[in-house]
PDB file of N, CA and C in Angstrom:
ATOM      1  N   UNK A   1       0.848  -1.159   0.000  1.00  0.00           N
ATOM      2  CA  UNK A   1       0.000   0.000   0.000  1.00  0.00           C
ATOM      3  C   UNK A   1       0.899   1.229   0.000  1.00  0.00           C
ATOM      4  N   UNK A   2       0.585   2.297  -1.069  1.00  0.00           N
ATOM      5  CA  UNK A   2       1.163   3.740  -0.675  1.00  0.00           C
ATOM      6  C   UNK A   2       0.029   4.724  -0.223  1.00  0.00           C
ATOM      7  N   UNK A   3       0.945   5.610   0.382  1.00  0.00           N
ATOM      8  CA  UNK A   3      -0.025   6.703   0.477  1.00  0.00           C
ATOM      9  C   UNK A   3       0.895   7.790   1.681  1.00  0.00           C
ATOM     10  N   UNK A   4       0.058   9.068   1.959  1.00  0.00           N
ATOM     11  CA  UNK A   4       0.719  10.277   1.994  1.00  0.00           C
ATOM     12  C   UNK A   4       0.680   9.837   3.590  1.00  0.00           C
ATOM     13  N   UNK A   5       1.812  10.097   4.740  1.00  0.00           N
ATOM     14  CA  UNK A   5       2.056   9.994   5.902  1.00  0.00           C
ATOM     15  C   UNK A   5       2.172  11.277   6.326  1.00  0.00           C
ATOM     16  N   UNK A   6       1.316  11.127   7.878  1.00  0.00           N
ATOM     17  CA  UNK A   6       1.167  12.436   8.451  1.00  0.00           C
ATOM     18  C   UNK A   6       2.220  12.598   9.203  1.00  0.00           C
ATOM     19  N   UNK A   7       3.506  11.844   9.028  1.00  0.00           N
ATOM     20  CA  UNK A   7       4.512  12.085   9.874  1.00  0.00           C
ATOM     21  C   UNK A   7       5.550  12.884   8.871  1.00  0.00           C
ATOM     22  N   UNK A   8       5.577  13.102   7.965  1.00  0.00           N
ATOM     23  CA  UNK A   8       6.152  13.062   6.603  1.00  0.00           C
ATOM     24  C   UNK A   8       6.560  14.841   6.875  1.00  0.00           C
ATOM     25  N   UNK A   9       8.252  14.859   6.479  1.00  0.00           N
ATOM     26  CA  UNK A   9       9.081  16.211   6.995  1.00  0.00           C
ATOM     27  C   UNK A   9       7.988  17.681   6.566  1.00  0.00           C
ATOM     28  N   UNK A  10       7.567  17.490   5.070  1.00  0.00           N
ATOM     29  CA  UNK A  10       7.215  18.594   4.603  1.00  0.00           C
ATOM     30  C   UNK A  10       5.157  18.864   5.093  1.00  0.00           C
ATOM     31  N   UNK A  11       4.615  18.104   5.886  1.00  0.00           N
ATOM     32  CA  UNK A  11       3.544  18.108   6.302  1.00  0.00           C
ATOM     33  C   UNK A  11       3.471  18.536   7.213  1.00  0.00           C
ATOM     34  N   UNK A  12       4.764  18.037   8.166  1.00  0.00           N
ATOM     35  CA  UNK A  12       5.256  18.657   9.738  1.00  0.00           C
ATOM     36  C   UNK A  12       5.537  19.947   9.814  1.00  0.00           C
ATOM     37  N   UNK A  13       6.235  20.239   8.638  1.00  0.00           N
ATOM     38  CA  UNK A  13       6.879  21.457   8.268  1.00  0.00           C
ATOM     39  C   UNK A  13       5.913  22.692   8.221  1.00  0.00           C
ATOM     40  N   UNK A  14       5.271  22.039   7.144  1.00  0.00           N
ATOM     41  CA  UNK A  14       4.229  23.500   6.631  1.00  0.00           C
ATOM     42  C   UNK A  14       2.396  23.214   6.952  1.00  0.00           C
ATOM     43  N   UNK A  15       2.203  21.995   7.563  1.00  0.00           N
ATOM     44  CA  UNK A  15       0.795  22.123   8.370  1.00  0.00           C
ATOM     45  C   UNK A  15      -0.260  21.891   7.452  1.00  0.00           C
ATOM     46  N   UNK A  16      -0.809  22.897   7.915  1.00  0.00           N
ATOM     47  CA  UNK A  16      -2.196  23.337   7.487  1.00  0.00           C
ATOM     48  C   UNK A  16      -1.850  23.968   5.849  1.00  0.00           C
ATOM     49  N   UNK A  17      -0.847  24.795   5.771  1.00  0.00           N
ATOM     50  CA  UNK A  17      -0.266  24.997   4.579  1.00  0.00           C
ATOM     51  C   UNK A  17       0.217  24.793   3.197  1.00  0.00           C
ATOM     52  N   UNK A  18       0.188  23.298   3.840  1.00  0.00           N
ATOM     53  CA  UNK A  18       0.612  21.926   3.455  1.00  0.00           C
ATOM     54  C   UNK A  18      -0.727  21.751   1.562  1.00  0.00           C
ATOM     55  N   UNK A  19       0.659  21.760   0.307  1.00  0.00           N
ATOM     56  CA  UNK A  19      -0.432  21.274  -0.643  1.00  0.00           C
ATOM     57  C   UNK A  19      -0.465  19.720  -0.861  1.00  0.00           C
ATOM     58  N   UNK A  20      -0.381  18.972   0.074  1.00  0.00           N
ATOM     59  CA  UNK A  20      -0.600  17.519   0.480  1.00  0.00           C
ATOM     60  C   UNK A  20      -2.141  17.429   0.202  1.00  0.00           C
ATOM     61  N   UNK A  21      -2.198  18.279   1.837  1.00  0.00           N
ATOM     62  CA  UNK A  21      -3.574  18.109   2.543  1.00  0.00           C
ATOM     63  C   UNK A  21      -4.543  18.926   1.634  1.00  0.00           C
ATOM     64  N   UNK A  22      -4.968  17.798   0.347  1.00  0.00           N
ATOM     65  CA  UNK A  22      -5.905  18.660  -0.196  1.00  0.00           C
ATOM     66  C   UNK A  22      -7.391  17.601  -0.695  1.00  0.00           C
ATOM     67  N   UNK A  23      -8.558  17.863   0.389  1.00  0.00           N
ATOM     68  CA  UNK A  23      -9.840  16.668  -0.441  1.00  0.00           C
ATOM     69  C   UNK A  23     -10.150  17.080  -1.442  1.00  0.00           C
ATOM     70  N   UNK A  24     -10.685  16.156  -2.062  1.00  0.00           N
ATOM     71  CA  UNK A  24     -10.581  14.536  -1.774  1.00  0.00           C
ATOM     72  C   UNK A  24      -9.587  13.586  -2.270  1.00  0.00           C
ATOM     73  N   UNK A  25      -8.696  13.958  -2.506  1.00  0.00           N
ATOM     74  CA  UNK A  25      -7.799  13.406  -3.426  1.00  0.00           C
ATOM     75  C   UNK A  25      -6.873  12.348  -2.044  1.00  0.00           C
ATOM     76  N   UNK A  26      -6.806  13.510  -1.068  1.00  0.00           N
ATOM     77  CA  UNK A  26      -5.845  12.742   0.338  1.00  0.00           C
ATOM     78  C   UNK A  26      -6.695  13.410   1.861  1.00  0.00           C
ATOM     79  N   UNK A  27      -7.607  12.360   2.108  1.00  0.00           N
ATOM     80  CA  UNK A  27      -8.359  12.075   3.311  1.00  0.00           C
ATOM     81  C   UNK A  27      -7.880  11.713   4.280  1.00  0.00           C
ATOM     82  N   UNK A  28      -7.279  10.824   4.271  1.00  0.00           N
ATOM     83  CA  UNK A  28      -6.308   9.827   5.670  1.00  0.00           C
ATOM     84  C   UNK A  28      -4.563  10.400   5.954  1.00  0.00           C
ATOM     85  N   UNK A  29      -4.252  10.516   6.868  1.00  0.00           N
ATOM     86  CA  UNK A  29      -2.874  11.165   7.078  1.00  0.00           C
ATOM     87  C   UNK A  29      -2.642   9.794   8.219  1.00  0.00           C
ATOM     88  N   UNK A  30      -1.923   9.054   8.475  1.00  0.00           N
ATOM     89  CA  UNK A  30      -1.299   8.148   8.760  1.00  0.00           C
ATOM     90  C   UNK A  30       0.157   8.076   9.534  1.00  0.00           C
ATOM     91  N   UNK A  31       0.109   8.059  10.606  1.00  0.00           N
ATOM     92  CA  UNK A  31       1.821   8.095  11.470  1.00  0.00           C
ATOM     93  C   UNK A  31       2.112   6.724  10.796  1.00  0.00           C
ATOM     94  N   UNK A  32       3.802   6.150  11.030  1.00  0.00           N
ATOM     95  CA  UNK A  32       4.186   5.272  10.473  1.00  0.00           C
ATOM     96  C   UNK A  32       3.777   3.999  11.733  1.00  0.00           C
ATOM     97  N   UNK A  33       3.651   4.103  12.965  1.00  0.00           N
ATOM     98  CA  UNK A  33       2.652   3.347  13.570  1.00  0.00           C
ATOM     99  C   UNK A  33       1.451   3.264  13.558  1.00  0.00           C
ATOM    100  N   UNK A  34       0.863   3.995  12.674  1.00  0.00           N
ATOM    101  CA  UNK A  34      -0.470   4.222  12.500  1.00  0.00           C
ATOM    102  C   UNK A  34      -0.785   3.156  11.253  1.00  0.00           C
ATOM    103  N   UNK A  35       0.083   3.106  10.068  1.00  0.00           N
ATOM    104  CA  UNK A  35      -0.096   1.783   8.765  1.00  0.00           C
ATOM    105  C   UNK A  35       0.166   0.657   9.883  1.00  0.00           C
ATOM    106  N   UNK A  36       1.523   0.941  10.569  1.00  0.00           N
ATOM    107  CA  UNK A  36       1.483  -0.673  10.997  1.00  0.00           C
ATOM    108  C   UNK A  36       0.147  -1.030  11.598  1.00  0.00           C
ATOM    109  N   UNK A  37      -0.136  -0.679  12.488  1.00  0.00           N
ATOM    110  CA  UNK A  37      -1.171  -1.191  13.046  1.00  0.00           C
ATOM    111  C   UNK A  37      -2.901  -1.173  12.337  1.00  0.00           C
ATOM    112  N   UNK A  38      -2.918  -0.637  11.147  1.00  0.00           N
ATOM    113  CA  UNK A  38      -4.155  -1.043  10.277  1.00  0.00           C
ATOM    114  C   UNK A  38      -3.624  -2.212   9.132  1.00  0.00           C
ATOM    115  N   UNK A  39      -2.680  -2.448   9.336  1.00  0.00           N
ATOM    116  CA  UNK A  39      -1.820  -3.810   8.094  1.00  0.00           C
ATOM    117  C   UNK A  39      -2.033  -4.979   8.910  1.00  0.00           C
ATOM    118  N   UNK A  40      -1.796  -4.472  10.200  1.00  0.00           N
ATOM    119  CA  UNK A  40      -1.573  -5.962  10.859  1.00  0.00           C
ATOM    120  C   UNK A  40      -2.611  -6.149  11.272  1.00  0.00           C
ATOM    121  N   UNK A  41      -3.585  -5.567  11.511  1.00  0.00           N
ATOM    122  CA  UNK A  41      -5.042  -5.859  11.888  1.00  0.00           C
ATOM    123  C   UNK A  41      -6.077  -6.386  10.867  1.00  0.00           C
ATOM    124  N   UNK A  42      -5.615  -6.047  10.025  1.00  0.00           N
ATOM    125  CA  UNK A  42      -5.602  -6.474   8.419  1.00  0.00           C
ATOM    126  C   UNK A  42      -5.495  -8.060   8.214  1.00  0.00           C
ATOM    127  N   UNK A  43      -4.668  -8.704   9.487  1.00  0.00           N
ATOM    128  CA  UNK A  43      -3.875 -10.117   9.393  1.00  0.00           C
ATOM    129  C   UNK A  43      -3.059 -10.146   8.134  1.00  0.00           C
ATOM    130  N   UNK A  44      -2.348  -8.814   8.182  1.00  0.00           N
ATOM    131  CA  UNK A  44      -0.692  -9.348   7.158  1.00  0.00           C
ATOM    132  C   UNK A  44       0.536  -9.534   8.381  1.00  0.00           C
ATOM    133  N   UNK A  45       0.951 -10.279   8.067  1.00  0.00           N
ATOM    134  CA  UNK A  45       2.247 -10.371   8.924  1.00  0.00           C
ATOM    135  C   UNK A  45       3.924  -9.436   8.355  1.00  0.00           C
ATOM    136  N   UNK A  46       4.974  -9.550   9.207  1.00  0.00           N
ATOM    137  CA  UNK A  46       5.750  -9.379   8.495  1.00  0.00           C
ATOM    138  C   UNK A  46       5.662  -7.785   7.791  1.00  0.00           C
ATOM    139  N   UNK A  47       5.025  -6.913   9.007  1.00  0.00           N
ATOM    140  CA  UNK A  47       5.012  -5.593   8.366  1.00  0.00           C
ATOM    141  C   UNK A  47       5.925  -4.770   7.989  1.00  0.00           C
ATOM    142  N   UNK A  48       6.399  -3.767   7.129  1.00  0.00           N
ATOM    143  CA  UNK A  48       7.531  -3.071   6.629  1.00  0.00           C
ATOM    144  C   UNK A  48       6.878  -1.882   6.450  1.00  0.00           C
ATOM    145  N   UNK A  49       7.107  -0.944   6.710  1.00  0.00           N
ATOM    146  CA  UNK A  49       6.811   0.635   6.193  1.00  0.00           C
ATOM    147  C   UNK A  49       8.069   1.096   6.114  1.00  0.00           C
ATOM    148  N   UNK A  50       8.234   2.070   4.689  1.00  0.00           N
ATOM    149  CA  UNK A  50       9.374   2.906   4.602  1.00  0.00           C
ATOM    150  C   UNK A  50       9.120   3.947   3.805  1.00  0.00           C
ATOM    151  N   UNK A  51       9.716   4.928   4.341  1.00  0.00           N
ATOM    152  CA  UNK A  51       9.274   6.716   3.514  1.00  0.00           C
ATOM    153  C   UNK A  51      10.447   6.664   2.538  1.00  0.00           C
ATOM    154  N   UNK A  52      10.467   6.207   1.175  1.00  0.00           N
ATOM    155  CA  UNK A  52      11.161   6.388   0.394  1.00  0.00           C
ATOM    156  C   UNK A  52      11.406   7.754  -0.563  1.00  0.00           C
ATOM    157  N   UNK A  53      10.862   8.409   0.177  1.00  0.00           N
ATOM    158  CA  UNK A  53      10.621  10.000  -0.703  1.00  0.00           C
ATOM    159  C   UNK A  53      12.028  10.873  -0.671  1.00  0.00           C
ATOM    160  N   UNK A  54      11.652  11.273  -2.050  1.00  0.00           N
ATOM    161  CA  UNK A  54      13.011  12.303  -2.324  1.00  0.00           C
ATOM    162  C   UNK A  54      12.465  13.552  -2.451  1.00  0.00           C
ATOM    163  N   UNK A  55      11.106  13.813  -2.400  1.00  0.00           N
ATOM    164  CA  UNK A  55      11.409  15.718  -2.351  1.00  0.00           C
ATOM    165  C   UNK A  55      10.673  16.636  -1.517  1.00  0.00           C
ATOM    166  N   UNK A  56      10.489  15.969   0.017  1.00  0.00           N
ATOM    167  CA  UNK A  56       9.873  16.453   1.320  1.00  0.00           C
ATOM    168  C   UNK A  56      10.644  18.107   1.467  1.00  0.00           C
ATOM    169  N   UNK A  57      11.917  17.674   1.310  1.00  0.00           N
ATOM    170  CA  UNK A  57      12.573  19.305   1.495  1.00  0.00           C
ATOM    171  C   UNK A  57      12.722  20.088   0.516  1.00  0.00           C
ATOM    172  N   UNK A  58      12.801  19.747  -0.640  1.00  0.00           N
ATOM    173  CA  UNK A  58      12.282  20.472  -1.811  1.00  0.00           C
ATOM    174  C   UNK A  58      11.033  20.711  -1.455  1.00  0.00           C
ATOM    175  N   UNK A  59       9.528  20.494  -1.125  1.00  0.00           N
ATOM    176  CA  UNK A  59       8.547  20.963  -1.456  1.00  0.00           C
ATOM    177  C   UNK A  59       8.781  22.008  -0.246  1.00  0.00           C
ATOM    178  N   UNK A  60       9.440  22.122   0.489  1.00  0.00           N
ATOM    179  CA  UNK A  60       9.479  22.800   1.843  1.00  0.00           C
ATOM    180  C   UNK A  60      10.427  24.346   1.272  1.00  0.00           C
ATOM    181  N   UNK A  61      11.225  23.497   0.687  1.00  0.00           N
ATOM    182  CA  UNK A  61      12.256  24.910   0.089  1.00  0.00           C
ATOM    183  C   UNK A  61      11.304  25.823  -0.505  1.00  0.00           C
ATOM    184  N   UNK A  62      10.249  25.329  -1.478  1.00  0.00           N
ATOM    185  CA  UNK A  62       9.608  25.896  -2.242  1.00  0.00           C
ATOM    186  C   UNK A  62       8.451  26.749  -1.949  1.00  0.00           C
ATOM    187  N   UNK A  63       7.819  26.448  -1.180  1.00  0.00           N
ATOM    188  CA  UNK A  63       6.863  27.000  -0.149  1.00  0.00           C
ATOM    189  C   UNK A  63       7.129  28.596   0.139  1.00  0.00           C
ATOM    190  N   UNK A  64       5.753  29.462  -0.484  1.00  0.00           N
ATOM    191  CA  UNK A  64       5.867  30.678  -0.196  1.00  0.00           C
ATOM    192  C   UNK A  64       6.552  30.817   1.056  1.00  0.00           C
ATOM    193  N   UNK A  65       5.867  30.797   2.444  1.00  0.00           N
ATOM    194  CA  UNK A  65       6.452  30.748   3.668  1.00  0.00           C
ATOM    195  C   UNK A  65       7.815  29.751   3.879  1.00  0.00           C
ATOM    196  N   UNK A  66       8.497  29.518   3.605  1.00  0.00           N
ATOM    197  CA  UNK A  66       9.753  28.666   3.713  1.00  0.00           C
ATOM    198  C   UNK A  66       9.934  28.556   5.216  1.00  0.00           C
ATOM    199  N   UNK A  67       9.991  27.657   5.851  1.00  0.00           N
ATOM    200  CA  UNK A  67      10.896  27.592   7.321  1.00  0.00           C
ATOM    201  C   UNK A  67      11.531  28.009   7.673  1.00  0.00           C
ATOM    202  N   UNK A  68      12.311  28.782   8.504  1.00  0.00           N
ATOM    203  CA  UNK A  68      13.539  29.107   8.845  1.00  0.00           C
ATOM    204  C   UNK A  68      14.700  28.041   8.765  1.00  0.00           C
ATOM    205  N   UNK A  69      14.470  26.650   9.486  1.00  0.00           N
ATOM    206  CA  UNK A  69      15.306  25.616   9.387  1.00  0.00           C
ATOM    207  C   UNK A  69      15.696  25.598   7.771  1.00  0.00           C
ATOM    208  N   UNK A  70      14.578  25.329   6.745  1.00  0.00           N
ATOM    209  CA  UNK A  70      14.947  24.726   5.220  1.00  0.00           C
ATOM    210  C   UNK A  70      15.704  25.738   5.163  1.00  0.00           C
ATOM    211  N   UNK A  71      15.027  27.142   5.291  1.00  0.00           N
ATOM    212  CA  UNK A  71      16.094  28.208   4.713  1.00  0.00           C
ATOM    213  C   UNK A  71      17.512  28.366   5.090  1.00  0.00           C
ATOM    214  N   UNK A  72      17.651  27.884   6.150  1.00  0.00           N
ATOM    215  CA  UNK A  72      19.085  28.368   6.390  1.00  0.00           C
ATOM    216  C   UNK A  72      19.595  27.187   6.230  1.00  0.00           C
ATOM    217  N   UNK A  73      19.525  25.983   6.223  1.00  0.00           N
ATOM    218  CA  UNK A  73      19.820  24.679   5.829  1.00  0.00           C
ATOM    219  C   UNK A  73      20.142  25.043   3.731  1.00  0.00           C
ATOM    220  N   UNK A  74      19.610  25.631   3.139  1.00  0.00           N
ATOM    221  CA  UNK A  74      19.658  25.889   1.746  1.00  0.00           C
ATOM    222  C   UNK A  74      21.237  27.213   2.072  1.00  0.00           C
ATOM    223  N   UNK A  75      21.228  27.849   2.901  1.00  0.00           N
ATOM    224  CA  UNK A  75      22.013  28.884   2.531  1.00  0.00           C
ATOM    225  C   UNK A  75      23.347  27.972   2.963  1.00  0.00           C
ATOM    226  N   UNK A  76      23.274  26.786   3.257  1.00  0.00           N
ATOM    227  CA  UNK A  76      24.552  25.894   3.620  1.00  0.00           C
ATOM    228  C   UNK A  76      24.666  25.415   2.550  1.00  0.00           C
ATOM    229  N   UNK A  77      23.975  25.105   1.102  1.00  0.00           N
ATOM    230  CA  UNK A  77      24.246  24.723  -0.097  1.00  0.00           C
ATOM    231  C   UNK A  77      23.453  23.667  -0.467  1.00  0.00           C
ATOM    232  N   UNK A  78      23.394  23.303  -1.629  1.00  0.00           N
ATOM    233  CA  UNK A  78      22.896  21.722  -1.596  1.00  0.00           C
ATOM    234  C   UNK A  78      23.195  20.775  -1.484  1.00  0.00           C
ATOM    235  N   UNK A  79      24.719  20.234  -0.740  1.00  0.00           N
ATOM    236  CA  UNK A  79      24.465  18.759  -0.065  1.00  0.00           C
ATOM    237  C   UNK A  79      23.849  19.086   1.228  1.00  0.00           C
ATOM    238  N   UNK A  80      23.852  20.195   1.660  1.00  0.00           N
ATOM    239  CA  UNK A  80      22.885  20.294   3.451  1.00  0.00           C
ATOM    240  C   UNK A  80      21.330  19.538   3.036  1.00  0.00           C
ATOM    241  N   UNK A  81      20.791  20.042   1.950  1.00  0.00           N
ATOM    242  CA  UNK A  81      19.682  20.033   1.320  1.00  0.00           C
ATOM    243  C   UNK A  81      19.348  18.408   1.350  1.00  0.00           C
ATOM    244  N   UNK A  82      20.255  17.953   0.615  1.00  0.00           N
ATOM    245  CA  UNK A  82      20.579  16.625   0.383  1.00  0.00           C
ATOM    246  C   UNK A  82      20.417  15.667   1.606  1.00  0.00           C
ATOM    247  N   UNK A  83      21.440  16.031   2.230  1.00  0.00           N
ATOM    248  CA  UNK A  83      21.540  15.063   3.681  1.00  0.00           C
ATOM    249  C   UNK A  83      20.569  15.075   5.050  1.00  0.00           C
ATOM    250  N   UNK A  84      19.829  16.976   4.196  1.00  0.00           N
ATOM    251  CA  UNK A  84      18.378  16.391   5.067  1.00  0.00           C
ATOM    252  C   UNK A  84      17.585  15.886   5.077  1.00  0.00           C
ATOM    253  N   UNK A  85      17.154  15.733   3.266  1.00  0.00           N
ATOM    254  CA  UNK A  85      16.320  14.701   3.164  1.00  0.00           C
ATOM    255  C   UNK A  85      16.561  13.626   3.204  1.00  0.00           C
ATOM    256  N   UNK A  86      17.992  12.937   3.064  1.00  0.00           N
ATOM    257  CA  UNK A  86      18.393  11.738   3.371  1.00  0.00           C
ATOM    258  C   UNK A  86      18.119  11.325   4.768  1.00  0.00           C
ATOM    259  N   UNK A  87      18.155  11.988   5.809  1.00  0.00           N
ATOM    260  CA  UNK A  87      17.928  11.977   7.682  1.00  0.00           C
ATOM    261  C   UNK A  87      16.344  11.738   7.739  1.00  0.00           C
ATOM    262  N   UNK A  88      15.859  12.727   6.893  1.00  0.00           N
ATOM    263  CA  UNK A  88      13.895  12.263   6.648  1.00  0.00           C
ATOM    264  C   UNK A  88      13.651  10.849   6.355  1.00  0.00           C
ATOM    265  N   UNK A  89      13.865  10.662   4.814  1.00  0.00           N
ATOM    266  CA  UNK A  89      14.254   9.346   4.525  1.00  0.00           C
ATOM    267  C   UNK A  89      14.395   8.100   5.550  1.00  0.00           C
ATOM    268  N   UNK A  90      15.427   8.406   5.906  1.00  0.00           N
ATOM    269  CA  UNK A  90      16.069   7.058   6.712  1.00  0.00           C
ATOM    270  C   UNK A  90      15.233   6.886   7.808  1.00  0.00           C
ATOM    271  N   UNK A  91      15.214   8.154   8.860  1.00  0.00           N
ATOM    272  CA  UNK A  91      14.198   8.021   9.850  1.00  0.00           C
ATOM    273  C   UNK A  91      12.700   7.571   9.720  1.00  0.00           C
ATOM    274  N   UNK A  92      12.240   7.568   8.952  1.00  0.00           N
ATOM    275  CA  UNK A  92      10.728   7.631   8.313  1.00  0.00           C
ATOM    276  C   UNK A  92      10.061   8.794   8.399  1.00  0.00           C
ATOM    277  N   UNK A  93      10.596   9.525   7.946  1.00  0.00           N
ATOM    278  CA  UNK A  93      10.073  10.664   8.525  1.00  0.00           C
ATOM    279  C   UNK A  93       9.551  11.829   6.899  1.00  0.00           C
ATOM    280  N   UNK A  94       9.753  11.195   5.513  1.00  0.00           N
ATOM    281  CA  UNK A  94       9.227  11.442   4.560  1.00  0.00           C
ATOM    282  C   UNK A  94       7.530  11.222   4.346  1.00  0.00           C
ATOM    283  N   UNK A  95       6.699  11.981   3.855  1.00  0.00           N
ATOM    284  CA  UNK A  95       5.407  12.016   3.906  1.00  0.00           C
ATOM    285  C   UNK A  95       4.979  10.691   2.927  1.00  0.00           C
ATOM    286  N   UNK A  96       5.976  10.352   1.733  1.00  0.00           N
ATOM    287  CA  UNK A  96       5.690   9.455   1.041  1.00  0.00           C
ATOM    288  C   UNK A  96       5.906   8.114   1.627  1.00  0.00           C
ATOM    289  N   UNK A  97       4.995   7.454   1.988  1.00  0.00           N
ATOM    290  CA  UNK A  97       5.106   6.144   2.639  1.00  0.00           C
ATOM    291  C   UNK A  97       4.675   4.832   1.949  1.00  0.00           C
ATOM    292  N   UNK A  98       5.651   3.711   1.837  1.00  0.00           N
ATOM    293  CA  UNK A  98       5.331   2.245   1.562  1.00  0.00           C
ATOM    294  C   UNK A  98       4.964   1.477   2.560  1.00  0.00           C
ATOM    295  N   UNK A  99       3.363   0.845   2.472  1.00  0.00           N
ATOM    296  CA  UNK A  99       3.564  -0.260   3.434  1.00  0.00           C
ATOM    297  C   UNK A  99       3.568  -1.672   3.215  1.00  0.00           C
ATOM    298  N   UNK A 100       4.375  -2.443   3.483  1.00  0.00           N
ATOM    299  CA  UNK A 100       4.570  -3.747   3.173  1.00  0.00           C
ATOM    300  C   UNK A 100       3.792  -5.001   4.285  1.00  0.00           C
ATOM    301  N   UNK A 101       2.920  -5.912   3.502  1.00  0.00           N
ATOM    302  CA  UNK A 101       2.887  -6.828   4.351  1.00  0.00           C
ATOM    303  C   UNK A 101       2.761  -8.377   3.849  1.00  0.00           C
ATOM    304  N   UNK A 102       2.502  -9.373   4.830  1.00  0.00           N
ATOM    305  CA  UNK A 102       2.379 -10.737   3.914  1.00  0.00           C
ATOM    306  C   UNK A 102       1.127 -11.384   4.586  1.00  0.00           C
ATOM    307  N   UNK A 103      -0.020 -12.286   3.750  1.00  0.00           N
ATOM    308  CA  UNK A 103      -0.773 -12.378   3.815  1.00  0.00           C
ATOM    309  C   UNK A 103      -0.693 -13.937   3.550  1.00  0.00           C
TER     310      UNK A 103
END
């Protein structure tokens, strides 16, 4: 299953602001304990979720209102840029989420 996670850097980031959060297209916002526990209730075993997303801080850079963090994280160049979304990424912490299970 994919779909948009409410834990996800650039949702956290910009909120309500957020052009994620737009019905009907994206209704459900989802923590990454939040899939696990509708997968496995589901009876899939063997659950996996991972935020494989590459452009949480790009959509954040881009954002009329910009963050203070993205912004000054951008005035460090673009591997800062880079290695933050890589830290999103890894942590789960990208809005784009995979969930894996076995049935």
């Amino acid at each position: 299953m994919t779909g948009l996670g409410y834990e996800g850097f650039d949702i956290l980031m910009l909120q309500e602001r957020s052009n994620s959060i737009f019905p009907p297209h994206h209704l459900n916002f989802l923590s990454v304990n939040g899939f696990e526990k509708i997968i496995s209730r589901a009876g899939f075993t063997d659950v996996e979720i991972i935020t494989p997303g590459v452009l949480d801080v790009d959509i954040v850079r881009n954002a009329p209102d910009c963050p203070e963090l993205v912004r000054v994280a951008a005035m460090r160049g673009e591997d800062a840029l880079l290695e933050l979304q890589e830290w999103a990424r890894r942590n789960r912490l990208s809005s784009h989420v995979w969930a894996f299970g076995r049935k």
